[in-house]
Protein backbone atom coordinates (compact mmCIF):
# COMPACT_ATOMS: atom_id res chain seq x y z
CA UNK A 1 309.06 -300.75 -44.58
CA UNK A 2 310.63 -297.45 -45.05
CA UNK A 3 310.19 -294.65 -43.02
CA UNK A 4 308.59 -292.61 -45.71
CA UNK A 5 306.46 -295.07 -47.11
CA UNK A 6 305.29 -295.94 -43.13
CA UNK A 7 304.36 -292.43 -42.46
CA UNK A 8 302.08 -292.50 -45.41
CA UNK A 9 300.21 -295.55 -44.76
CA UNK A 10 300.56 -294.05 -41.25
CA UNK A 11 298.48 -290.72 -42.16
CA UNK A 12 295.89 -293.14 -44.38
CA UNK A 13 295.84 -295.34 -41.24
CA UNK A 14 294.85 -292.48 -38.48
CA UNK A 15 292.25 -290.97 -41.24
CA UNK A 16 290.49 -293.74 -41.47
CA UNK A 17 290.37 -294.89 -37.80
CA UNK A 18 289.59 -291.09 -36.12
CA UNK A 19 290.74 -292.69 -32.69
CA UNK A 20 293.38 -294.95 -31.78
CA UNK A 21 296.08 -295.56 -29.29
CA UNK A 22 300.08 -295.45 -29.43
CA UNK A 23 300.38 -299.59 -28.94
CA UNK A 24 297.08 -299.78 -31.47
CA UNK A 25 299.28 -298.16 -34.54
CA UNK A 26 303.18 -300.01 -33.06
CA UNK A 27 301.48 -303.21 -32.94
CA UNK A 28 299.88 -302.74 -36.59
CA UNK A 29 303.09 -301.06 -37.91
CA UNK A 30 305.13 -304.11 -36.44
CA UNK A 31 307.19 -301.17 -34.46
CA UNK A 32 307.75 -300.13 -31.20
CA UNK A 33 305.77 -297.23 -29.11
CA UNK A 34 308.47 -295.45 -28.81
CA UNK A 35 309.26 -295.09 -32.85
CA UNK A 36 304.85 -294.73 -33.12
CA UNK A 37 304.83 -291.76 -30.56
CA UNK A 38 307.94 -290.47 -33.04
CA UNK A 39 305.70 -291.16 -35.88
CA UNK A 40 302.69 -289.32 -35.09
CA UNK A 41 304.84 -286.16 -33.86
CA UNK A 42 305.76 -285.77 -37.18
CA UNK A 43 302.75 -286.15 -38.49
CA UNK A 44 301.41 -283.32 -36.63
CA UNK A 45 304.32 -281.08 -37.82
CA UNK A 46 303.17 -281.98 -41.31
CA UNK A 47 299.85 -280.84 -40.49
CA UNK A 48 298.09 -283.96 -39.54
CA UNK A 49 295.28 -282.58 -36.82
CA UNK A 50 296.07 -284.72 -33.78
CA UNK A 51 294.55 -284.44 -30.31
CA UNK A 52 295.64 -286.81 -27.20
CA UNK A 53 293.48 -287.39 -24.29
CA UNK A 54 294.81 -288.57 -21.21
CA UNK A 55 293.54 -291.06 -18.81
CA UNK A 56 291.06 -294.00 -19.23
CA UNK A 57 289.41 -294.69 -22.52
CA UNK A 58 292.39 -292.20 -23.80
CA UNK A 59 294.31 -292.41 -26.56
CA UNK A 60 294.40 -290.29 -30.04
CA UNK A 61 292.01 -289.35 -32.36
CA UNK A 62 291.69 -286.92 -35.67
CA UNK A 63 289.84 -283.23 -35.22
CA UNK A 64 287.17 -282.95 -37.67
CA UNK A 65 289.15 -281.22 -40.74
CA UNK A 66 291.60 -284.49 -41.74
CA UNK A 67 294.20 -283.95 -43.44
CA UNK A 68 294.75 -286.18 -46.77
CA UNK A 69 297.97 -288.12 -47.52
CA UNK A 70 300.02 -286.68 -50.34
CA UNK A 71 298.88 -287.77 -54.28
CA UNK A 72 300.79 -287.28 -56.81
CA UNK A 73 298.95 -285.82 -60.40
CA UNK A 74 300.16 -286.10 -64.15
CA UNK A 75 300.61 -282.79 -65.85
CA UNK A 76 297.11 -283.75 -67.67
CA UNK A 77 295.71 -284.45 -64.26
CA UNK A 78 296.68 -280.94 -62.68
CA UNK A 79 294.91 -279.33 -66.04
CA UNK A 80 292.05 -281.42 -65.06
CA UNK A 81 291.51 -280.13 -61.46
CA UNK A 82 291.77 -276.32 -62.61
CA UNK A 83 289.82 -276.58 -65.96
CA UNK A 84 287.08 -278.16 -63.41
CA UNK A 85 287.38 -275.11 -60.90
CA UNK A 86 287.55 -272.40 -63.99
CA UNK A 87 284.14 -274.00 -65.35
CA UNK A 88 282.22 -272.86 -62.28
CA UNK A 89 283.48 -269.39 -61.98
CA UNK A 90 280.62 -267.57 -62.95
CA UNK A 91 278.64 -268.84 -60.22
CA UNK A 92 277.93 -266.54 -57.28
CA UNK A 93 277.70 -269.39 -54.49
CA UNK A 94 279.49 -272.69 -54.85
CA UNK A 95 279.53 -275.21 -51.76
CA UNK A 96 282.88 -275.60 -50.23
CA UNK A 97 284.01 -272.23 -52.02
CA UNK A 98 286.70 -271.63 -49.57
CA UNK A 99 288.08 -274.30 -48.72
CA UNK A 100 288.10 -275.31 -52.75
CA UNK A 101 290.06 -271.71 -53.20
CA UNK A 102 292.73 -272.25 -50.33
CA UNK A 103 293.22 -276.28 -52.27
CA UNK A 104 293.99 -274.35 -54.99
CA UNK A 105 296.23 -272.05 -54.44
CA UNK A 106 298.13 -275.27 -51.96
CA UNK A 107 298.14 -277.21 -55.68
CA UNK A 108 299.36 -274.21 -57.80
CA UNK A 109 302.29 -273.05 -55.64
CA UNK A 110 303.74 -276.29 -55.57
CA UNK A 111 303.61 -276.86 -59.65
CA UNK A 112 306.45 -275.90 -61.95
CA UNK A 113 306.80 -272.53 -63.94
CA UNK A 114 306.32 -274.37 -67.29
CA UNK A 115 303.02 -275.55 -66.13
CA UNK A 116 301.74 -272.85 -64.23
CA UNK A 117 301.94 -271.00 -67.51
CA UNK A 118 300.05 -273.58 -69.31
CA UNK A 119 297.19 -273.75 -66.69
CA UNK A 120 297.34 -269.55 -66.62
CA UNK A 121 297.31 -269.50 -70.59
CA UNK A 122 294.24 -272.58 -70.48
CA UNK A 123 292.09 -269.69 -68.17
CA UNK A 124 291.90 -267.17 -71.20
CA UNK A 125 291.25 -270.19 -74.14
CA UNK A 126 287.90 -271.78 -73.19
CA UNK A 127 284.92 -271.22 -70.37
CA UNK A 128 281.56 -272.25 -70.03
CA UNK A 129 279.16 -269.10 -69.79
CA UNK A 130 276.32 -269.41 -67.15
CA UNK A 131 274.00 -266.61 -65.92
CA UNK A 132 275.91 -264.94 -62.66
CA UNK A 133 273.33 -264.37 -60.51
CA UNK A 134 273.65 -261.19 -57.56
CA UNK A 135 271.65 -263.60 -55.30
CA UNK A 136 274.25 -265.22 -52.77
CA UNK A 137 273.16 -269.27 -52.16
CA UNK A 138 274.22 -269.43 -48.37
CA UNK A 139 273.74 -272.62 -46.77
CA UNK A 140 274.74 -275.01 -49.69
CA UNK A 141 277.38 -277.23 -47.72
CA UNK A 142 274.96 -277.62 -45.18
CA UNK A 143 272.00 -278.79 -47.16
CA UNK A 144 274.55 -280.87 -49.03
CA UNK A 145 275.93 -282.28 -46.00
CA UNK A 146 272.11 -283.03 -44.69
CA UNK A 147 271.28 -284.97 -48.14
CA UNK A 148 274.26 -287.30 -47.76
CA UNK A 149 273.48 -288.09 -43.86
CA UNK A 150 270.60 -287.82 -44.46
CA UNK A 151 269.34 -285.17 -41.63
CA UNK A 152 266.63 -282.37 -41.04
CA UNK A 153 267.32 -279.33 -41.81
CA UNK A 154 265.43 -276.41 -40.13
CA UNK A 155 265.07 -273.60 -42.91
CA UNK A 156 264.00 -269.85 -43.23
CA UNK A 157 262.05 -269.84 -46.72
CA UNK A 158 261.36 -266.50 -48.57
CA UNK A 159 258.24 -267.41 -50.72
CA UNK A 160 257.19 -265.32 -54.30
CA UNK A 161 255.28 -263.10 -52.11
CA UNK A 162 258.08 -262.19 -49.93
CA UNK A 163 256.97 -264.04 -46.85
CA UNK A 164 258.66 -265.87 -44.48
CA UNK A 165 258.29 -269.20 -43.06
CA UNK A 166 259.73 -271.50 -40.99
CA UNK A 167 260.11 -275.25 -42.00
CA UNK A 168 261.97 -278.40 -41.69
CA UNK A 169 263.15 -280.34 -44.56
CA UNK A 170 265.12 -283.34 -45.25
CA UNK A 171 267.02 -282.21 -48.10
CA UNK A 172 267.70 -284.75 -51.42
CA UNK A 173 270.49 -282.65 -52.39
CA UNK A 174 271.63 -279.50 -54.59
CA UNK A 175 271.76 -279.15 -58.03
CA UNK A 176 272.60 -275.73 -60.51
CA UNK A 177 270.73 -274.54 -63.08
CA UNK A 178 270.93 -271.31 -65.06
CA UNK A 179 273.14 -268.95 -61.66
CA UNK A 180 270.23 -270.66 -59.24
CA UNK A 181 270.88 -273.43 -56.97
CA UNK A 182 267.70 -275.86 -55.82
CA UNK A 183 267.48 -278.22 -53.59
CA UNK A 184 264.49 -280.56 -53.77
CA UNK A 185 263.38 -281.82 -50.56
CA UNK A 186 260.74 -283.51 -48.12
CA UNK A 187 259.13 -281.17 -46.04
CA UNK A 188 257.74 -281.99 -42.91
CA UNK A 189 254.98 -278.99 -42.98
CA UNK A 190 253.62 -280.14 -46.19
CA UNK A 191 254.10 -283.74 -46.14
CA UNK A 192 255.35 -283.71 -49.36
CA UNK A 193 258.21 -283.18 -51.77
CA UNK A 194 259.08 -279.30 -52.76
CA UNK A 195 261.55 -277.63 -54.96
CA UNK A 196 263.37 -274.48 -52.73
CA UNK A 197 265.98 -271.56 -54.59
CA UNK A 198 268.66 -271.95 -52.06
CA UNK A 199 269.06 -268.00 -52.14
CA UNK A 200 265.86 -267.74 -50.83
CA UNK A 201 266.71 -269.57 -47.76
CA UNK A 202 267.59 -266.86 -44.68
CA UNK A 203 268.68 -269.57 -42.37
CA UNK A 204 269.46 -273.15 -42.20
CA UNK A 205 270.67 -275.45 -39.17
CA UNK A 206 269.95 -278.96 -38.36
CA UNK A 207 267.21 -279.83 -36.89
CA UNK A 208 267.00 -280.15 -33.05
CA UNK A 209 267.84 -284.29 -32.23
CA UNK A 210 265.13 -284.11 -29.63
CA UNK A 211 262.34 -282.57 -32.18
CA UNK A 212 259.60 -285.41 -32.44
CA UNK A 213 259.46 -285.78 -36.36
CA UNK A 214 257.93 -288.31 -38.20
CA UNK A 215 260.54 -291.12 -40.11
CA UNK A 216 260.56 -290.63 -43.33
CA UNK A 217 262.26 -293.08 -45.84
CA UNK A 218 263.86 -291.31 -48.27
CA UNK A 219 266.83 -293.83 -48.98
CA UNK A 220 265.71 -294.66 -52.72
CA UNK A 221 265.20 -290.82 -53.30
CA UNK A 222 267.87 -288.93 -55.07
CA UNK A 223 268.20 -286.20 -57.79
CA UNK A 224 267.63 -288.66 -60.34
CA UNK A 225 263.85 -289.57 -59.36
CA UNK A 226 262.43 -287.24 -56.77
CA UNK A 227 260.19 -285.81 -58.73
CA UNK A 228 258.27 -288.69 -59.64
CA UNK A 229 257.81 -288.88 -55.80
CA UNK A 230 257.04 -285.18 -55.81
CA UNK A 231 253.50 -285.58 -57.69
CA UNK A 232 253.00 -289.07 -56.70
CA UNK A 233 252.11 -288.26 -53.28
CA UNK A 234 249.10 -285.13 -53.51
CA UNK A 235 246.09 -285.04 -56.37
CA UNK A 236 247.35 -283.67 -59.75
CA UNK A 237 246.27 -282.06 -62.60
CA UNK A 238 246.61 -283.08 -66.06
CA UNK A 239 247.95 -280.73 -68.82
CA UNK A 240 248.22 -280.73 -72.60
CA UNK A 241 250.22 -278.65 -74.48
CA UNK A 242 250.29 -278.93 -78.06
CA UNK A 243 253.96 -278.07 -79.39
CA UNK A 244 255.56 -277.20 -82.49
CA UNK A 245 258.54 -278.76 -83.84
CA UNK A 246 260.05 -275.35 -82.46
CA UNK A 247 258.53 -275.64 -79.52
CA UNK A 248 259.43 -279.42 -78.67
CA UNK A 249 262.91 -278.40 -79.20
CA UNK A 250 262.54 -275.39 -76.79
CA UNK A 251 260.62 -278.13 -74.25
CA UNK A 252 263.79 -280.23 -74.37
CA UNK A 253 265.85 -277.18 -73.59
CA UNK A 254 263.50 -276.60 -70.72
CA UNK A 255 262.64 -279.58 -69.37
CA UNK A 256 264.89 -279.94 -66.46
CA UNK A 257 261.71 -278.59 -64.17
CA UNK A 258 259.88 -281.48 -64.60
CA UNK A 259 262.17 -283.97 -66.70
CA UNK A 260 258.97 -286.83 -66.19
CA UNK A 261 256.31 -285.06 -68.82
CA UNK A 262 256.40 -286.87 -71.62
CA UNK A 263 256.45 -285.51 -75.26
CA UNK A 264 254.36 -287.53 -78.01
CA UNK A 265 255.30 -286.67 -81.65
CA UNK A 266 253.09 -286.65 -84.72
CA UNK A 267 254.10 -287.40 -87.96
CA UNK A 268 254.59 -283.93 -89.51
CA UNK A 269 257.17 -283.56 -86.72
CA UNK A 270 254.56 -281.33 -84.11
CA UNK A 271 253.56 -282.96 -81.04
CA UNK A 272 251.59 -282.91 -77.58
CA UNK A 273 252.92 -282.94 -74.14
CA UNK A 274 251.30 -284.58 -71.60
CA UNK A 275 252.18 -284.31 -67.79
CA UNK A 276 250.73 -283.39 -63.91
CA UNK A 277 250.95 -280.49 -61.84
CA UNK A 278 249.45 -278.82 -58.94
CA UNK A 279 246.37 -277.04 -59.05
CA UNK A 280 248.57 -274.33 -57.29
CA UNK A 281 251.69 -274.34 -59.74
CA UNK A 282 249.11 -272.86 -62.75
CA UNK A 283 250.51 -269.56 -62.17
CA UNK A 284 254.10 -270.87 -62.77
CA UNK A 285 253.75 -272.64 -65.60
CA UNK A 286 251.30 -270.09 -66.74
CA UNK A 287 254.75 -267.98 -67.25
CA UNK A 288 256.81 -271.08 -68.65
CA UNK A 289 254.66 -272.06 -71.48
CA UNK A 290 254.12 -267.81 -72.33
CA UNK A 291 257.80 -267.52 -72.65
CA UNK A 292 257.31 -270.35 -75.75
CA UNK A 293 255.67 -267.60 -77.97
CA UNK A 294 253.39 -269.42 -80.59
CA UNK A 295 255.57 -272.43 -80.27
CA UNK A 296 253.06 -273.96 -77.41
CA UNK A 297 249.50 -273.73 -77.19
CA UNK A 298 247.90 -275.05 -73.93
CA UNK A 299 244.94 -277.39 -74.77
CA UNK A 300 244.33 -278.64 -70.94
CA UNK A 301 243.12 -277.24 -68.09
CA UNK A 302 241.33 -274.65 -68.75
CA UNK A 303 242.71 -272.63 -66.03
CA UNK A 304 246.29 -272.41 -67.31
CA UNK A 305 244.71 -271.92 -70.82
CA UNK A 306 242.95 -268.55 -69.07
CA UNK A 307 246.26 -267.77 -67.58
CA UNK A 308 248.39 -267.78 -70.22
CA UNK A 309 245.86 -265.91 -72.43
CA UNK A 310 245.59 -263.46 -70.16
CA UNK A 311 249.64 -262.48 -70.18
CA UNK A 312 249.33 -262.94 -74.40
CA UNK A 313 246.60 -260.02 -74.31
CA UNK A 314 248.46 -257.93 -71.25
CA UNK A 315 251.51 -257.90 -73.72
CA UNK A 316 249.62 -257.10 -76.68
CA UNK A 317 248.13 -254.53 -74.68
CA UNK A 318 251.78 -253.05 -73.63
CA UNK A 319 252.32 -253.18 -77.41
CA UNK A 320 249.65 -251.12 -78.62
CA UNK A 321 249.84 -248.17 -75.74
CA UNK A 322 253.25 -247.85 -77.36
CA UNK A 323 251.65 -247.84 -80.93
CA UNK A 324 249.20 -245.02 -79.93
């Protein structure tokens, strides 16, 4: 094997094992220790985080921030990675925001003139518009982070009403929609699934190891399905909402809050939504199925009926005082 080619497989090798010793890597490498201890000096001069430990149960291992082996990338594959980073610019927050800008700028200097014009020529011929938002998402890798591993997170949460709270969660994971990031999550002061606006969190760590928390299974939970567990768990209530053909379309546009309400169509192309919510989310929804205009008329319950006749005549009202 070539010394170029070993010191790749080399740098995938000490990745993957974190710790290791000298005569580990010679023996697997079918070289001696001296030409190994060679080996890994040059990895470190290429970057490669190395510490050595000295003594019994020594040996290497790999800080926390690994480096990768080299990859090379088609000219379509470089276009790829920056069209992909130039579609989430208008976001405020993005996890991993930067340590994604120093990549970057690692990949650009290293292209070739012709296609560093291309890729700055591609930035001013398409986007993808989203709302920027002045609220700042802090806290994304580590709720990310918590979702894959699958730890407690202790938050900060702002409410509506500007209070605070402190809770712990075990986060699902974090998703975008519209400048906002959400993470859907257990929490452990509710017993129950909840939606939180990531900006609205002041603080997040993990939760203390030694905190006495209740297990809770959420391996079969991911952004795909946690909502079914979200109402499955407390006493709903049922709504009906009768919708234009206007007003299913706007439904479909909106229906990434609650993606399990389920739309049944009439013949002359109207139809009814049926679906659950909590007794306490009437004021929310009061405002999502107000911003339909006549396109949605709530049949059931007759609270969120109330409520959402209540903004109609407070906006009719606002109308007229500017009539008079």
């Amino acid at each position: 094997m070539g010394k170029s080619r070993r010191l790749i497989e080399l740098m995938m090798a000490v990745n993957r094992k974190r710790k290791f010793t000298v005569k580990e890597l010679a023996e697997e490498f079918g070289v001696s220790t001296r030409t190994m201890l060679r080996d890994l000096q040059e990895l470190s001069g290429m970057g490669v985080p190395l510490y050595s430990q000295v003594g019994a149960g020594g040996g290497y291992q790999v800080l926390t921030e690994r480096s990768l082996p080299p990859i090379s990338f088609t000219e379509n594959e470089a276009f790829s990675i920056f069209f992909a980073s130039h579609a989430l610019r208008h976001f405020s927050s993005l996890p991993f925001e930067a340590s994604a800008k120093s990549a970057l700028r690692k990949f650009y200097r290293y292209l070739s003139d012709d296609v560093k014009s291309q890729i700055d020529e591609m930035r001013h011929r398409i986007d993808f518009f989203t709302h920027t938002r002045p609220e700042r998402a802090g806290y994304l890798e580590i709720l990310l982070q918590a979702s894959i591993r699958r730890m407690p997170v202790t938050i900060h949460y702002r409410t509506r009403k500007y209070e605070t709270s402190e809770r712990t969660i075990q986060p699902i994971g974090i998703y975008a929609h519209e400048g906002y990031w959400f993470c859907p999550a257990y929490c452990y002061l509710r017993k129950a699934f909840r939606l939180y606006r990531v900006d609205r969190i002041g603080a997040a760590v993990l939760a203390d190891a030694e905190a006495l928390l209740p297990p809770v299974d959420v391996s079969e939970v991911d952004l795909t399905n946690w909502g079914l567990h979200f109402y499955s768990k407390l006493k709903s209530v049922d709504v009906k909402v009768k919708l234009t053909a206007k007003g299913i379309e706007l439904f479909r546009d909106k229906s990434w809050i609650f993606p399990w309400g389920e739309v049944h169509h009439s013949n002359n192309g109207t139809g009814v939504l049926e679906m659950g919510i909590f007794p306490s989310e009437i004021i929310f929804f009061a405002e999502y199925f107000f911003s339909f205009g006549a396109e949605a008329v709530v049949l059931q319950p007759e609270e969120l009926r109330e409520a959402v006749r209540r903004k109609l005549v407070h906006a009719l009202e606002e109308y007229n005082v500017l009539n008079s």
